[in-house]
Protein backbone atom coordinates (compact mmCIF):
# COMPACT_ATOMS: atom_id res chain seq x y z
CA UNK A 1 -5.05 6.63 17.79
CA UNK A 2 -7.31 7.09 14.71
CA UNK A 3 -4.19 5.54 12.52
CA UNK A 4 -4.46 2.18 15.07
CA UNK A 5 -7.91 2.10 14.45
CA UNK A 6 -7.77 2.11 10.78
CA UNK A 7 -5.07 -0.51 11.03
CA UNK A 8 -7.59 -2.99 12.72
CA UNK A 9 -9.97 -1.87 10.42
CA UNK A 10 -7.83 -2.89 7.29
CA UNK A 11 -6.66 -6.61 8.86
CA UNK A 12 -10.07 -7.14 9.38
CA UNK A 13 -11.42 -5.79 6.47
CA UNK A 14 -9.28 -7.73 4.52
CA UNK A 15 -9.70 -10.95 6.59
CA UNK A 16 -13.56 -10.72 5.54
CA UNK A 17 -13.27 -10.14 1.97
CA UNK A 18 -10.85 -13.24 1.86
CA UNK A 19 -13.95 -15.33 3.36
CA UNK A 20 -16.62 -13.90 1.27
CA UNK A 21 -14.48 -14.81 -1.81
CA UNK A 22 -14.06 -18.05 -0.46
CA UNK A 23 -17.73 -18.46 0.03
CA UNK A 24 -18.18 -17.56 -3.26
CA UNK A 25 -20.01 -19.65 -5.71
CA UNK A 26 -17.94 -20.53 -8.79
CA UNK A 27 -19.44 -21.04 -12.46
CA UNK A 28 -18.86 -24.45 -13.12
CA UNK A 29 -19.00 -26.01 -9.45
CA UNK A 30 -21.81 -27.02 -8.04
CA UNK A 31 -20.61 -25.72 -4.39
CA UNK A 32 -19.22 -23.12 -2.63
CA UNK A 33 -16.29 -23.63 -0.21
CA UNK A 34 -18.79 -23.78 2.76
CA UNK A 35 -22.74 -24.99 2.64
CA UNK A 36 -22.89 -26.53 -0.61
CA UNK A 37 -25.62 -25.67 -3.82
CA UNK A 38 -28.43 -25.62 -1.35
CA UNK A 39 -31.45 -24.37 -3.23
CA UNK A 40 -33.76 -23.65 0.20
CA UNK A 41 -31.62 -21.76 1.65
CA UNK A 42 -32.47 -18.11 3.22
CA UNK A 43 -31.43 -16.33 0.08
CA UNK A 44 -32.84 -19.30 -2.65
CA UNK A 45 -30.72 -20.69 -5.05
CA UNK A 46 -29.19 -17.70 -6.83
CA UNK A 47 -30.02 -14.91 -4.33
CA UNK A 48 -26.88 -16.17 -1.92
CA UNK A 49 -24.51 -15.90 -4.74
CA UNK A 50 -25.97 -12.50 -5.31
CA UNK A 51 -25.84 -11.43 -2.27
CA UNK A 52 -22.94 -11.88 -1.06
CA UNK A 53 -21.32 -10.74 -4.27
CA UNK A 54 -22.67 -6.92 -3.98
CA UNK A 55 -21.01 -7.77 -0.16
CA UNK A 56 -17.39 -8.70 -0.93
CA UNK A 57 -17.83 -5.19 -3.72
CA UNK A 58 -18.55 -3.07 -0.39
CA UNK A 59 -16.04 -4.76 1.37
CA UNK A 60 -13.63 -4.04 -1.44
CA UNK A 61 -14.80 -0.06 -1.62
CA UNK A 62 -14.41 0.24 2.19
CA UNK A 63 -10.90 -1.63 1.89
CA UNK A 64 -9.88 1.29 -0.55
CA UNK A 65 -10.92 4.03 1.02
CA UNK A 66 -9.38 2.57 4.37
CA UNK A 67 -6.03 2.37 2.68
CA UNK A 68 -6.36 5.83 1.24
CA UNK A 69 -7.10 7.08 4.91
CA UNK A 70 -4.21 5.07 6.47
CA UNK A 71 -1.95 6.17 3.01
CA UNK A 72 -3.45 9.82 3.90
CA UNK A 73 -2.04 9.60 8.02
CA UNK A 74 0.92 8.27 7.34
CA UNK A 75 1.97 10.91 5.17
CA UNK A 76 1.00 13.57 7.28
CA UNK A 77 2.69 12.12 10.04
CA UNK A 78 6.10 12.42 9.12
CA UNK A 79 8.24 14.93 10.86
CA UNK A 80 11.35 16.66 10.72
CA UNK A 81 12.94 14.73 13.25
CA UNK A 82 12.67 11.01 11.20
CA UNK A 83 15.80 9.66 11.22
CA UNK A 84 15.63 8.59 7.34
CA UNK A 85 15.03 12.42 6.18
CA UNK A 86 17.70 13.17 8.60
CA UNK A 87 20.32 10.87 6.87
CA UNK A 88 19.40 11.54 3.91
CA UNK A 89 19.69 15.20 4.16
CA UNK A 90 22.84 14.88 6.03
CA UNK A 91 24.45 12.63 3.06
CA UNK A 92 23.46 15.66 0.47
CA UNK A 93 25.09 18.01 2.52
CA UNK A 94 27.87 16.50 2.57
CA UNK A 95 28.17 15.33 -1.00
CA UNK A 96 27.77 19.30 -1.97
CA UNK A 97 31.04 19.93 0.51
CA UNK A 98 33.13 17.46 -1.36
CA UNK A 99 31.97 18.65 -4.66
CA UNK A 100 32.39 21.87 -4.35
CA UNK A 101 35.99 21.51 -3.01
CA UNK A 102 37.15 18.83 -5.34
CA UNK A 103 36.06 21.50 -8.00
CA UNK A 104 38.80 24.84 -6.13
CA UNK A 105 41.13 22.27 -6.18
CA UNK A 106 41.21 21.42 -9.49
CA UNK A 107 43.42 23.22 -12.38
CA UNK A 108 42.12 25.49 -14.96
CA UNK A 109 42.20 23.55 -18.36
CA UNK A 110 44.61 26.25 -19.86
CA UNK A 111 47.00 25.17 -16.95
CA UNK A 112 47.80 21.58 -18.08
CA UNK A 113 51.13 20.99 -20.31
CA UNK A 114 50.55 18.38 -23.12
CA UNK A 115 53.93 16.95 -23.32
CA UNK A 116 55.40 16.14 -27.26
């Protein structure tokens, strides 16, 4: 439930911070993708820039701790049972067996007859 949750949380997270980067005011352009260099705006000319700067760094920091939560679940939620620790257990195993036998079966070194 909580690992769903911080799912949603991350697509939208990350859905925002695209936008506010978008929105973004670059150096040399006179607009930003949306709303133009407006000067009377709510924020005046350089507060907007500002503001929603400090905004997409929040958005960032939440994104990261988000992932480390979701990174954090995901570990802890592996079990026993998963089918890729299985097989992979299962293929050691099994490699062990055929060492260990192709080793009995083979001669001592003292055994072997160099011929002339």
């Amino acid at each position: 439930m909580i690992y769903t949750i911080l799912l949603v949380t991350a697509v939208i997270l990350s859905i925002l911070i695209i936008f506010f980067i978008l929105m973004q005011q670059g150096k040399g352009d006179a607009s930003g993708m949306f709303g133009g260099g407006s000067s009377g705006a709510v924020f005046g000319a350089s507060g907007a820039g500002n503001f929603i700067t400090k905004l997409t760094t929040f958005l960032v920091f939440l994104f990261f701790l988000n992932c480390l939560g979701l990174a954090y679940l995901a570990k802890s939620n592996v079990t026993q049972e998963s089918l890729i620790i299985n097989s992979e257990t299962s293929k050691v195993g099994d490699d062990a067996n055929t060492s260990t036998k192709s080793i009995d079966n083979k001669k001592n070194i003292s055994d072997i007859e160099i011929p002339d």
